[in-house]
N, C-alpha and C. Protein backbone atom coordinates (compact mmCIF):
# COMPACT_ATOMS: atom_id res chain seq x y z
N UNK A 1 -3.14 -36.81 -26.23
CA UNK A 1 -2.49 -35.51 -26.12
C UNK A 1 -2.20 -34.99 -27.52
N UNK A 2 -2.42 -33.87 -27.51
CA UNK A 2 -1.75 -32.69 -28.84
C UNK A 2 -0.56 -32.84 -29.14
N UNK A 3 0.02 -33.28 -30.44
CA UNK A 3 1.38 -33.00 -30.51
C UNK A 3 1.32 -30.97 -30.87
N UNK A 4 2.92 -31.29 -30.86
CA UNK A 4 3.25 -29.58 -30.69
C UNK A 4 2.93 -29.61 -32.81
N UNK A 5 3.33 -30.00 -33.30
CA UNK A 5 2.92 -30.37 -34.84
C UNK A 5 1.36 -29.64 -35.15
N UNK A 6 0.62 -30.71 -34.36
CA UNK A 6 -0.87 -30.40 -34.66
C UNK A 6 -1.45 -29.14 -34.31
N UNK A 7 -1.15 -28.32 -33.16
CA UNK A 7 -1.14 -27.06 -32.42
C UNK A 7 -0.31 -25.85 -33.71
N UNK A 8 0.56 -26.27 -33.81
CA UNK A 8 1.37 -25.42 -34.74
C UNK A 8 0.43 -25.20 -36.39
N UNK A 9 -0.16 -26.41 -36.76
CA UNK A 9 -0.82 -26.40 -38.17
C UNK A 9 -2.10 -25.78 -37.72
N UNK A 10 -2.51 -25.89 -36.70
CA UNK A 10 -3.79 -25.32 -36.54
C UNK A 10 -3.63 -23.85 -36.11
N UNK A 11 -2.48 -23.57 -35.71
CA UNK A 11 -2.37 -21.91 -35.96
C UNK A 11 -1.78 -21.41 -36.83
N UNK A 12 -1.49 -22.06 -38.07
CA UNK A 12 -1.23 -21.66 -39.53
C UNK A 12 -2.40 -21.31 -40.07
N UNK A 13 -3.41 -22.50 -40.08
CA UNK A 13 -4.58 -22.16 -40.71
C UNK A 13 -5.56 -21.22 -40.11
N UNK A 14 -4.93 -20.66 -39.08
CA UNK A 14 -6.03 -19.64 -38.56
C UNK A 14 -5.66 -18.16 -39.02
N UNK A 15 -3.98 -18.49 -38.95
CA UNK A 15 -3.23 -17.02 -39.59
C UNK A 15 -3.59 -17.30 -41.05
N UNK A 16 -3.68 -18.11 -41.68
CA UNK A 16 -4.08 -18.10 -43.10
C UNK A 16 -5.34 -17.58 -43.69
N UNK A 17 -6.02 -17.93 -42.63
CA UNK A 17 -7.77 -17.40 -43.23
C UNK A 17 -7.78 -15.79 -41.83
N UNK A 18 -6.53 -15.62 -41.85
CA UNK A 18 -6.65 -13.83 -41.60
C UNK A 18 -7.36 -13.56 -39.99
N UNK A 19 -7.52 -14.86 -39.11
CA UNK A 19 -7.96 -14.33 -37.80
C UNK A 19 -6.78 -14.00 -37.21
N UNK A 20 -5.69 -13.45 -37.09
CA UNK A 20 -5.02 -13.02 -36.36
C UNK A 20 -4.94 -11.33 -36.52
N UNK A 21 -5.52 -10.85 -37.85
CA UNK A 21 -5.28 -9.76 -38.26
C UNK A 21 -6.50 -8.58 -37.62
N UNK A 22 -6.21 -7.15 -37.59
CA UNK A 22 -6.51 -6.46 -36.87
C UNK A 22 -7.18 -6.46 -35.71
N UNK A 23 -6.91 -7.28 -34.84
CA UNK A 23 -7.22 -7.52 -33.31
C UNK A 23 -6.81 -6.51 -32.77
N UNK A 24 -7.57 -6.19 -31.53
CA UNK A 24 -6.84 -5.22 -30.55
C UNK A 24 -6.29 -4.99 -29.96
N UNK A 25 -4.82 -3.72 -30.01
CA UNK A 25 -3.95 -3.70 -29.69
C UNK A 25 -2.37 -3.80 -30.63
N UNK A 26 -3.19 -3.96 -31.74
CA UNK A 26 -1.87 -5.03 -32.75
C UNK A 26 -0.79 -4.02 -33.04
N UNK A 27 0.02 -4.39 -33.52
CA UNK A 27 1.37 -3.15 -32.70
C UNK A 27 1.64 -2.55 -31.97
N UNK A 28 1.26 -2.80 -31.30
CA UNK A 28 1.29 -2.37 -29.95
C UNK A 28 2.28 -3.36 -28.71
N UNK A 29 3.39 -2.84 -27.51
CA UNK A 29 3.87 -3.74 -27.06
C UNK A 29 3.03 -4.16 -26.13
N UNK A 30 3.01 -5.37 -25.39
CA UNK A 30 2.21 -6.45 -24.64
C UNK A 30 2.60 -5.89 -23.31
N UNK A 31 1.31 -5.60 -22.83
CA UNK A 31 1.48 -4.76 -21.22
C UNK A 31 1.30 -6.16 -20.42
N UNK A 32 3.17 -6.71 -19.86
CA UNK A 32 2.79 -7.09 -18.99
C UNK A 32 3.57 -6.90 -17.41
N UNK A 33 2.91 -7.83 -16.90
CA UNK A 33 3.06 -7.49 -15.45
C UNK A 33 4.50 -7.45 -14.98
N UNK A 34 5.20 -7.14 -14.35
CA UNK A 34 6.26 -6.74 -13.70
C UNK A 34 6.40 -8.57 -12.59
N UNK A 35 7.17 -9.23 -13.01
CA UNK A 35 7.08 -10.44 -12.23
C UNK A 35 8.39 -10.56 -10.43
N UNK A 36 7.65 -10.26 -9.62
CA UNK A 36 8.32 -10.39 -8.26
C UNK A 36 9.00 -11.63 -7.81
N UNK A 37 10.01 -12.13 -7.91
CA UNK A 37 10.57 -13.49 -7.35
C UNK A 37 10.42 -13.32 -5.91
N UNK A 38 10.15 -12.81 -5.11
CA UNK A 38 9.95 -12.77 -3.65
C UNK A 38 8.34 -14.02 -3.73
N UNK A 39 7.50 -13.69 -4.93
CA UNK A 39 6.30 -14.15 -4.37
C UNK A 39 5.77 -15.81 -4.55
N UNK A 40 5.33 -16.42 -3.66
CA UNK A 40 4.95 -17.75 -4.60
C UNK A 40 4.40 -18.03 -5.36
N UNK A 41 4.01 -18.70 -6.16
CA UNK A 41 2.87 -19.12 -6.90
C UNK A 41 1.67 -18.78 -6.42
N UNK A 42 1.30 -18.83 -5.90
CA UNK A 42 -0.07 -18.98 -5.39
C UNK A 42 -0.28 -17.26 -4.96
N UNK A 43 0.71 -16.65 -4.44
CA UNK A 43 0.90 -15.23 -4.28
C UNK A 43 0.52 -14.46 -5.45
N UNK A 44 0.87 -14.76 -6.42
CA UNK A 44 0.93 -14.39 -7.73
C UNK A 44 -0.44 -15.14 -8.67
N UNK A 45 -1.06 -15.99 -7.96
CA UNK A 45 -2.30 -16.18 -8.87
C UNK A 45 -3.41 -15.50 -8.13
N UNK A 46 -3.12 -15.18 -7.04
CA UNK A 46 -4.48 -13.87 -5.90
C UNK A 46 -4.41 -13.01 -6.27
N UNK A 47 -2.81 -12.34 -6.65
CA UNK A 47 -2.85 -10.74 -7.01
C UNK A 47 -3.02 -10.28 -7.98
N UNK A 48 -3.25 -11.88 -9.23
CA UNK A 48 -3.72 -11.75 -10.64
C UNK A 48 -5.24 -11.70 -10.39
N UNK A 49 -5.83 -12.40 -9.28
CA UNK A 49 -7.46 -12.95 -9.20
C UNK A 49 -7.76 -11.16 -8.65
N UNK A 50 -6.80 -10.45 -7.56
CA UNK A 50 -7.66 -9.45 -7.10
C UNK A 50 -7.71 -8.08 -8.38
N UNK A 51 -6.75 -8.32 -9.16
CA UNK A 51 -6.32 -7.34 -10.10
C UNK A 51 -7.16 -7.32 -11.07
N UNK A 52 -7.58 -8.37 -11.42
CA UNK A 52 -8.75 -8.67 -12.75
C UNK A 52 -9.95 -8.49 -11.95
N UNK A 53 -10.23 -8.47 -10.86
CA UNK A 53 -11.80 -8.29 -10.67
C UNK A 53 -11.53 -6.63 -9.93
N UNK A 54 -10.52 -5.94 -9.94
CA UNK A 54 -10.48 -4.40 -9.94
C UNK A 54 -10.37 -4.11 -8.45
N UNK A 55 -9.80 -4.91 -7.29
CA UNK A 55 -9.29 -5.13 -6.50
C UNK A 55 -7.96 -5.47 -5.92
N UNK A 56 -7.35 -4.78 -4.96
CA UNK A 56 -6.02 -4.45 -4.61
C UNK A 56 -5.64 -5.04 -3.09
N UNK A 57 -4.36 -5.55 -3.15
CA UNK A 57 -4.21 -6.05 -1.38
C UNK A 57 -3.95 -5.21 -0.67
N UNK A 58 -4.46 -5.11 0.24
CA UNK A 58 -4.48 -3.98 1.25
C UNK A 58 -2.94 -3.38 1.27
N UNK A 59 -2.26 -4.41 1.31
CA UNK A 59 -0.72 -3.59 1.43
C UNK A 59 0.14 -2.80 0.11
N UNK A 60 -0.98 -2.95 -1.00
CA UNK A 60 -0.88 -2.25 -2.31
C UNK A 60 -0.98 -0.86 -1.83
N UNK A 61 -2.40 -1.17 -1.23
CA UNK A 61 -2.91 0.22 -0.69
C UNK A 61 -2.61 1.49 0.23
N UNK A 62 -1.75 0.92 0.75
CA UNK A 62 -0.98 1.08 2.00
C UNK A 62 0.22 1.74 1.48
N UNK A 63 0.48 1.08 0.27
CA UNK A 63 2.01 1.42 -0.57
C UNK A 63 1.65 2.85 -0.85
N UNK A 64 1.11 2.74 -1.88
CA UNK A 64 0.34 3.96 -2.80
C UNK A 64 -0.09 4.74 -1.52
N UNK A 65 -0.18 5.37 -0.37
CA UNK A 65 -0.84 5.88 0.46
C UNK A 65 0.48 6.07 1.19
N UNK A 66 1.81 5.64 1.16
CA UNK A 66 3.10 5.88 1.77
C UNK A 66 3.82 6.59 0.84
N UNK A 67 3.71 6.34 -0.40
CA UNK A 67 4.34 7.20 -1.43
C UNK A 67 3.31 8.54 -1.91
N UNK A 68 2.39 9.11 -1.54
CA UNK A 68 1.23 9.88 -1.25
C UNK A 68 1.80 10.88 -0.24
N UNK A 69 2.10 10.28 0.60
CA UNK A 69 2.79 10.95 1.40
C UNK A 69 4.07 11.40 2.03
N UNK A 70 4.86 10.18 1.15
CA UNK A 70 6.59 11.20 0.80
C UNK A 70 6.13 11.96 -0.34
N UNK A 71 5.90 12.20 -1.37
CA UNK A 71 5.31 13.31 -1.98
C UNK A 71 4.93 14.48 -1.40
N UNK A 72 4.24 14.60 -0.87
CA UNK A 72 3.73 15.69 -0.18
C UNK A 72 4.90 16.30 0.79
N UNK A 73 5.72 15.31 1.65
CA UNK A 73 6.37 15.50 2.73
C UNK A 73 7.52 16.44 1.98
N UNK A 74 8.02 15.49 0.64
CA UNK A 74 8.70 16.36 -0.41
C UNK A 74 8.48 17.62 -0.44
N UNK A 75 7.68 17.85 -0.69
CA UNK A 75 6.73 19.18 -1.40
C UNK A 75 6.49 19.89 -0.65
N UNK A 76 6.69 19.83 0.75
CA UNK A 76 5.84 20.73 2.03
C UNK A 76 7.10 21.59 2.49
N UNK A 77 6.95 22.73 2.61
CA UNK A 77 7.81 24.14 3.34
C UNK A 77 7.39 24.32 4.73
N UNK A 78 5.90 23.49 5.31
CA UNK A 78 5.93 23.87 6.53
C UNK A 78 6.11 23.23 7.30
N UNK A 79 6.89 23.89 8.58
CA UNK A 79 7.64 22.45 9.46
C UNK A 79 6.66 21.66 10.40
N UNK A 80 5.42 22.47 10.19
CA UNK A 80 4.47 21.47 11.44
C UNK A 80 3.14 20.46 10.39
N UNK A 81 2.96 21.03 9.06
CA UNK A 81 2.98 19.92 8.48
C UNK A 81 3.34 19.19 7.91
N UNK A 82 5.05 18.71 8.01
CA UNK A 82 6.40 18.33 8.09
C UNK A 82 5.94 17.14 8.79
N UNK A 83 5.74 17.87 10.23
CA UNK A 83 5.81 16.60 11.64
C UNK A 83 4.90 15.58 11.23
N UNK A 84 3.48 16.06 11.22
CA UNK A 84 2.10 15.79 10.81
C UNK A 84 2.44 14.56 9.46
N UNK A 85 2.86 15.40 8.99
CA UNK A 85 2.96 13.74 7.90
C UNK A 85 4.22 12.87 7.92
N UNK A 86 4.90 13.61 8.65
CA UNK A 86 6.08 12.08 9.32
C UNK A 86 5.42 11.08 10.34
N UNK A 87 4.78 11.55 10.75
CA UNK A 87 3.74 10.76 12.07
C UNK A 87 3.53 9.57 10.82
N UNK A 88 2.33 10.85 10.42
CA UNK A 88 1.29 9.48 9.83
C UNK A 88 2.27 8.41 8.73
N UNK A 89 3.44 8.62 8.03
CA UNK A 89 4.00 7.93 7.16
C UNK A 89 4.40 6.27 8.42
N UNK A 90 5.04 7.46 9.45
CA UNK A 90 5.31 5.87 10.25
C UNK A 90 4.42 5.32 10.59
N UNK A 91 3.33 5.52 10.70
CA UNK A 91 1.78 4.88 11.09
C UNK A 91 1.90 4.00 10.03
N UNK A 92 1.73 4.49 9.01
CA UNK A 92 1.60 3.68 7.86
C UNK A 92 2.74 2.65 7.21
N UNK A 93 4.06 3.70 7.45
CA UNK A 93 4.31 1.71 7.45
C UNK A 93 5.11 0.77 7.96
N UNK A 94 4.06 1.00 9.29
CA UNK A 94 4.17 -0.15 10.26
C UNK A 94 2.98 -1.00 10.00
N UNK A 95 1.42 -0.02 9.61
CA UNK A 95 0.33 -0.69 9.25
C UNK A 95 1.17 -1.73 7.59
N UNK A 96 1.83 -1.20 7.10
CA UNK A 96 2.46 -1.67 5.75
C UNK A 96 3.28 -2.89 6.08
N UNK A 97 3.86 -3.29 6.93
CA UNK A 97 4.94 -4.33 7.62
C UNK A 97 4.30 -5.21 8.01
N UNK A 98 3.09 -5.10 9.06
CA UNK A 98 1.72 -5.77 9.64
C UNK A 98 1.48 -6.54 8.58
N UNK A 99 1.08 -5.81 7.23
CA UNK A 99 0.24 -6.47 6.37
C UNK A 99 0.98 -7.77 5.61
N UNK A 100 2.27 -7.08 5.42
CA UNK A 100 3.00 -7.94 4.45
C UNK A 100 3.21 -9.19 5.24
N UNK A 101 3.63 -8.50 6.60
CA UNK A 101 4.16 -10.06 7.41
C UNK A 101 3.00 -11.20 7.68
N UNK A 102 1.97 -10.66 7.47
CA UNK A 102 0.68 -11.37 7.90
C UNK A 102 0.21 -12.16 6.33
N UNK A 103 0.47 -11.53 5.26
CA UNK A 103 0.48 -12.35 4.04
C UNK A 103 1.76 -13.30 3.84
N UNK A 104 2.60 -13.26 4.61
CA UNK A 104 3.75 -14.02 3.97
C UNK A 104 3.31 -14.96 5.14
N UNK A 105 2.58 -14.97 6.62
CA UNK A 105 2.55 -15.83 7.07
C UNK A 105 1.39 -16.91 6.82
N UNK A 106 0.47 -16.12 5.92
CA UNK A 106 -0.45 -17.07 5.51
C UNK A 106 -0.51 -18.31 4.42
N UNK A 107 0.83 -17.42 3.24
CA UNK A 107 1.06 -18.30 2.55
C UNK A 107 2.38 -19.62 3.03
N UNK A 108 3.05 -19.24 3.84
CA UNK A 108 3.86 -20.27 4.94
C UNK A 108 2.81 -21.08 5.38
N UNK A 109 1.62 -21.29 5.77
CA UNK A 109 1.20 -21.99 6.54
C UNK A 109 0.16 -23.14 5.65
């Protein structure tokens, strides 16, 4: 095994001979992810696997497509497409409840 020593000298000498310097991004703050304690491990290494290959869990989708439409519902003066998108919001998230409960029961099992 590596001591933490040997790891440490070997990233001296890499900052020394200047590979750390103008890489991309450099001043720049580190975009990272927003971490959920609701999720498990394993929850959190799928939604890293579907995120890097440019893929979303359906109940992402579902999200973004419920807030799509309080937006609009916001925004709308007319009362019958008022109704029209109160319908479909509860459609959606009950389809949104479905999904989640069906991922939390997969990773339970």
């Amino acid at each position: 095994m590596i001591s933490s020593r040997v790891i440490e000298w070997i990233i001296q000498q890499a900052v020394d001979r200047g590979e750390f310097e103008n890489l991309p991004g450099e001043g720049k703050p580190l975009k990272l992810d927003p971490i959920n304690s609701y999720l498990s491990k394993e929850q959190v290494i799928m939604n890293k696997m579907l995120k890097d290959s440019g893929l979303l869990p359906i109940e992402i989708l579902i999200r973004k497509e419920i807030d799509d439409i309080e937006q609009k519902l916001e925004d709308s003066k007319n009362v019958s497409e008022q109704n029209v998108l109160k319908a479909k919001l509860k459609e959606l998230e009950i389809k949104y409840d479905i999904q989640v409960e069906a991922r939390r029961n997969f990773f339970d099992n």
